[in-house]
N, C-alpha and C. Protein backbone atom coordinates (compact mmCIF):
# COMPACT_ATOMS: atom_id res chain seq x y z
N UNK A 1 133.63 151.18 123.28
CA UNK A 1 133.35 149.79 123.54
C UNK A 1 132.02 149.70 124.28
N UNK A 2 131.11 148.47 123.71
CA UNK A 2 129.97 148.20 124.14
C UNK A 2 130.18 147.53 125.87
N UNK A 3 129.30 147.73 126.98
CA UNK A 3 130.09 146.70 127.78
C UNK A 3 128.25 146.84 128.95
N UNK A 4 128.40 145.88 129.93
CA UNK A 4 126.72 145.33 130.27
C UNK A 4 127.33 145.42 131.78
N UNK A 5 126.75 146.23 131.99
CA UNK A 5 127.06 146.24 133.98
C UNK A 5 125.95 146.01 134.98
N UNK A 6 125.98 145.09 135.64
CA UNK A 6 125.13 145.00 136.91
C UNK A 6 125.10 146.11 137.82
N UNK A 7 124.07 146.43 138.46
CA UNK A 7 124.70 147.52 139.23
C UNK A 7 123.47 147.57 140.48
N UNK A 8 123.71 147.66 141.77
CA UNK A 8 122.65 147.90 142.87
C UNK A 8 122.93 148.96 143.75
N UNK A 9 122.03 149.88 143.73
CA UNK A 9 122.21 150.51 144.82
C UNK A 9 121.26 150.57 146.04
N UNK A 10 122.17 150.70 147.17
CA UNK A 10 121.09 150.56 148.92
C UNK A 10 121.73 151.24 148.99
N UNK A 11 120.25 152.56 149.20
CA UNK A 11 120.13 153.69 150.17
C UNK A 11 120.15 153.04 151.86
N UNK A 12 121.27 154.09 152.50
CA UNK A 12 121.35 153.23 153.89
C UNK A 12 120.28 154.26 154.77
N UNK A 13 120.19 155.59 154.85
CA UNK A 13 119.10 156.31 155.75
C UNK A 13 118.02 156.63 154.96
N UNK A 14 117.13 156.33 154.54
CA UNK A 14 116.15 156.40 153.79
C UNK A 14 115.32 155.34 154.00
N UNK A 15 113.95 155.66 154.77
CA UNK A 15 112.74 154.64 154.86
C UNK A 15 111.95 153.91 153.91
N UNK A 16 111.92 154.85 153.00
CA UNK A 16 111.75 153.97 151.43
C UNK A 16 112.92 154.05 150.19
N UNK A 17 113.02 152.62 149.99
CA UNK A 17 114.05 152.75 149.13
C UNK A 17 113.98 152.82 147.41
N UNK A 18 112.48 152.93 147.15
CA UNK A 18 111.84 153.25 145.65
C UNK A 18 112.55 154.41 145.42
N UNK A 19 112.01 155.32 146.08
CA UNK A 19 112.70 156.74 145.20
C UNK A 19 113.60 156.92 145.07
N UNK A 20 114.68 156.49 146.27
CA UNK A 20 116.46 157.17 145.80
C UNK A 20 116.51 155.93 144.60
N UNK A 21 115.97 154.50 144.52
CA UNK A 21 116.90 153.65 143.13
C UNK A 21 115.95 154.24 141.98
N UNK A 22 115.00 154.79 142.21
CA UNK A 22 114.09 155.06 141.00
C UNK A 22 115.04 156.59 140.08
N UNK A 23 115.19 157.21 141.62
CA UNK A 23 116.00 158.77 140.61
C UNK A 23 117.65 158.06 139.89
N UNK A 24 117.84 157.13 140.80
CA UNK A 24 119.50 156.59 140.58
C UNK A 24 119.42 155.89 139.16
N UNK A 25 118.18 155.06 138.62
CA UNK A 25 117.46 154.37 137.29
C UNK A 25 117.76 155.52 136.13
N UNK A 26 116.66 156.97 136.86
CA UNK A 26 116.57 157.98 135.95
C UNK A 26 117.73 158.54 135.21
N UNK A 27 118.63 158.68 136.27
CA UNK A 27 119.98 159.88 135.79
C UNK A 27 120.39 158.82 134.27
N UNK A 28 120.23 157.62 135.20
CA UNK A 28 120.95 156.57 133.98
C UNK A 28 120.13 156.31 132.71
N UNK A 29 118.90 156.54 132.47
CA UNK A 29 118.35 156.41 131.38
C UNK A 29 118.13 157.93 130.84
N UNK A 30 118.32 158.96 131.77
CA UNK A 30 118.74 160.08 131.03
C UNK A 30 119.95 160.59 130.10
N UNK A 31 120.95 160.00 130.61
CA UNK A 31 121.96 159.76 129.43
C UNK A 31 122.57 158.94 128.76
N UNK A 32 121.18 158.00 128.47
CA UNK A 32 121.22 157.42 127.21
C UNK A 32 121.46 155.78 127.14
N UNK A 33 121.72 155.43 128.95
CA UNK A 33 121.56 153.87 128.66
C UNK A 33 120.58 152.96 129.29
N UNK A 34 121.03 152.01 128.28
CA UNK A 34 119.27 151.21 128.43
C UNK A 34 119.53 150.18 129.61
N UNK A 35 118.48 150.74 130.27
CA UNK A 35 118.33 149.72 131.92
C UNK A 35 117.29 148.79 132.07
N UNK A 36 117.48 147.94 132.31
CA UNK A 36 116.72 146.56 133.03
C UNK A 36 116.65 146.27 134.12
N UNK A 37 115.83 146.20 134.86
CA UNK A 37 115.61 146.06 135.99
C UNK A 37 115.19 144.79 136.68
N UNK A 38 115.85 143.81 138.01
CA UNK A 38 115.97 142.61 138.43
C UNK A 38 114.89 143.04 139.88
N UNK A 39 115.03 141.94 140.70
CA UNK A 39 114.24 142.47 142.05
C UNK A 39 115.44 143.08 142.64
N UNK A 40 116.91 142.83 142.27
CA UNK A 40 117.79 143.16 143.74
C UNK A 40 119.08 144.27 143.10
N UNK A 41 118.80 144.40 141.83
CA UNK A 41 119.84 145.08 140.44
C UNK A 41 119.07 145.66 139.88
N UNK A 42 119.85 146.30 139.07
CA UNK A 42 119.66 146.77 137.25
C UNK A 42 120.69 146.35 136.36
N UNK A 43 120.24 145.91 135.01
CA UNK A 43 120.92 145.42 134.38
C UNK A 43 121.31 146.85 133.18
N UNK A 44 122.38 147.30 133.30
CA UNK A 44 122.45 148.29 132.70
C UNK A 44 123.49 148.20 131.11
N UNK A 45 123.00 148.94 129.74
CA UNK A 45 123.71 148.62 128.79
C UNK A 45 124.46 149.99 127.94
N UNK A 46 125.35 149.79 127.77
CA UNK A 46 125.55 151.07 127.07
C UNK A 46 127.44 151.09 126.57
N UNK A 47 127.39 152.22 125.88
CA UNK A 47 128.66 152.76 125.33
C UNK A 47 129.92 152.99 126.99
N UNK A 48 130.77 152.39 127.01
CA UNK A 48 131.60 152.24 127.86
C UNK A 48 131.67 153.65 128.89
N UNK A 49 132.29 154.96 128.48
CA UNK A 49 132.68 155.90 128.63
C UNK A 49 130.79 156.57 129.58
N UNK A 50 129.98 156.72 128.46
CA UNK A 50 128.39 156.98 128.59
C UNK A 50 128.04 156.30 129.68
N UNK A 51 127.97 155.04 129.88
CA UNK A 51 127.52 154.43 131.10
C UNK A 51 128.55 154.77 132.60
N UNK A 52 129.72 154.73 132.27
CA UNK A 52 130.19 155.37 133.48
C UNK A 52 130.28 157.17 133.78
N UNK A 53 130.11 157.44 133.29
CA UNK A 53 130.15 158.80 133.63
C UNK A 53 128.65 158.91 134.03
N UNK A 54 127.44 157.78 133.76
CA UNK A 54 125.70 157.82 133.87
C UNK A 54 125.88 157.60 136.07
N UNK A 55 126.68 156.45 135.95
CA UNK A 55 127.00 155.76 136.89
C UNK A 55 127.46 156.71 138.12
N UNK A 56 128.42 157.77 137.80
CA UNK A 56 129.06 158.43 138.44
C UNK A 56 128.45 159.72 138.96
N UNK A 57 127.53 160.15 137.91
CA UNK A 57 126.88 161.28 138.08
C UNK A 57 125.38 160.87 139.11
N UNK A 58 124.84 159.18 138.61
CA UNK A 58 123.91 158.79 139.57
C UNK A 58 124.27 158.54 140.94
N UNK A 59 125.50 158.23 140.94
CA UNK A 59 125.86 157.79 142.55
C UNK A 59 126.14 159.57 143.28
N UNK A 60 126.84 160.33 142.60
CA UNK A 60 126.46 161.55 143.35
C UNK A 60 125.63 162.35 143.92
N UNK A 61 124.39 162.14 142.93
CA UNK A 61 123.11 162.54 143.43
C UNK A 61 122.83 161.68 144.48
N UNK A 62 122.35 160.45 144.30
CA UNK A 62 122.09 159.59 145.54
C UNK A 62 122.71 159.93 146.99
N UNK A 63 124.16 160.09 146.91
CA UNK A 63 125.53 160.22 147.93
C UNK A 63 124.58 161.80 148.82
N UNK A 64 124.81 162.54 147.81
CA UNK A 64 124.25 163.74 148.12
C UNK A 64 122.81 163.73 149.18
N UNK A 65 122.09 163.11 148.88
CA UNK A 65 120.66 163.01 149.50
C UNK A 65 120.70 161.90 151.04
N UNK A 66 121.39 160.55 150.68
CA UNK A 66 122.17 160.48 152.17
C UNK A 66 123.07 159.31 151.60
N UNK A 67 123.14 158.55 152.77
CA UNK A 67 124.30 157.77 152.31
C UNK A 67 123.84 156.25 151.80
N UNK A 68 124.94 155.85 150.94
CA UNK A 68 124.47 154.89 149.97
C UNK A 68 125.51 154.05 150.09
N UNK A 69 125.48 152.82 149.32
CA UNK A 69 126.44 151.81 148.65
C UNK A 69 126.14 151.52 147.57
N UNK A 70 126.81 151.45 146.61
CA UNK A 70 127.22 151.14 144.93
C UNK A 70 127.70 149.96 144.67
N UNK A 71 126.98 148.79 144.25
CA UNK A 71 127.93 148.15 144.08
C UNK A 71 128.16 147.74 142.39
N UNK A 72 128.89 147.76 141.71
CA UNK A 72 129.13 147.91 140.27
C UNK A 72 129.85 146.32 139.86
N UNK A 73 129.10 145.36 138.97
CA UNK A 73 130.42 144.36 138.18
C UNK A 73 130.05 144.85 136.38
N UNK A 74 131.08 145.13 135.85
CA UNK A 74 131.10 145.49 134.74
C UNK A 74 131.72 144.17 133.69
N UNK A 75 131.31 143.84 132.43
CA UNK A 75 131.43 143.19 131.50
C UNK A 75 131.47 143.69 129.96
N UNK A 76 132.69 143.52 129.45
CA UNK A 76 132.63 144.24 128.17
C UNK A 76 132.55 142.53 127.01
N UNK A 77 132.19 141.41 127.52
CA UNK A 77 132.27 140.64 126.76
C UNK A 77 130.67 139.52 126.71
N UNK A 78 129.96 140.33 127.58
CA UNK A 78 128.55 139.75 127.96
C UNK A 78 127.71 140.32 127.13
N UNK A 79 126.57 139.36 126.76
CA UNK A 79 126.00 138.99 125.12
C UNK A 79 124.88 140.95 125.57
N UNK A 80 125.41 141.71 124.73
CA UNK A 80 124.93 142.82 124.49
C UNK A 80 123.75 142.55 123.59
């Protein structure tokens, strides 16, 4: 299933916050879904399963480097 998720992440110890959402962008357009980018989101699109496992693997890296918040609304019925 096709489905369109909003998604923001704030790095909380980190003085600039370009690079941790820029690598958190990457992981996600590295496997394979197509991101859009808002001033305060990303508008993220993809195969159901693909985008969360993009999601899961980006928030680990981020988590890993320091601490973060995720915040995720997912839509499987928003105009793809």
């Amino acid at each position: 299933m096709n489905i369109e998720v909003e998604v923001s992440l704030y790095p909380l110890t980190e003085e600039f916050l370009e690079h941790p959402v820029q690598d958190f962008v990457d992981v996600l357009e590295k496997h394979g879904c197509a991101v859009e980018h808002t001033p305060l989101s990303s508008i993220v699109k993809g195969e159901s399963a693909n985008v969360f496992e993009a999601l899961r693997l980006g928030y680990e890296q981020a988590a890993q480097k320091s601490g973060c918040v995720l915040i995720i609304k997912a839509c499987n019925v928003c105009a793809l």
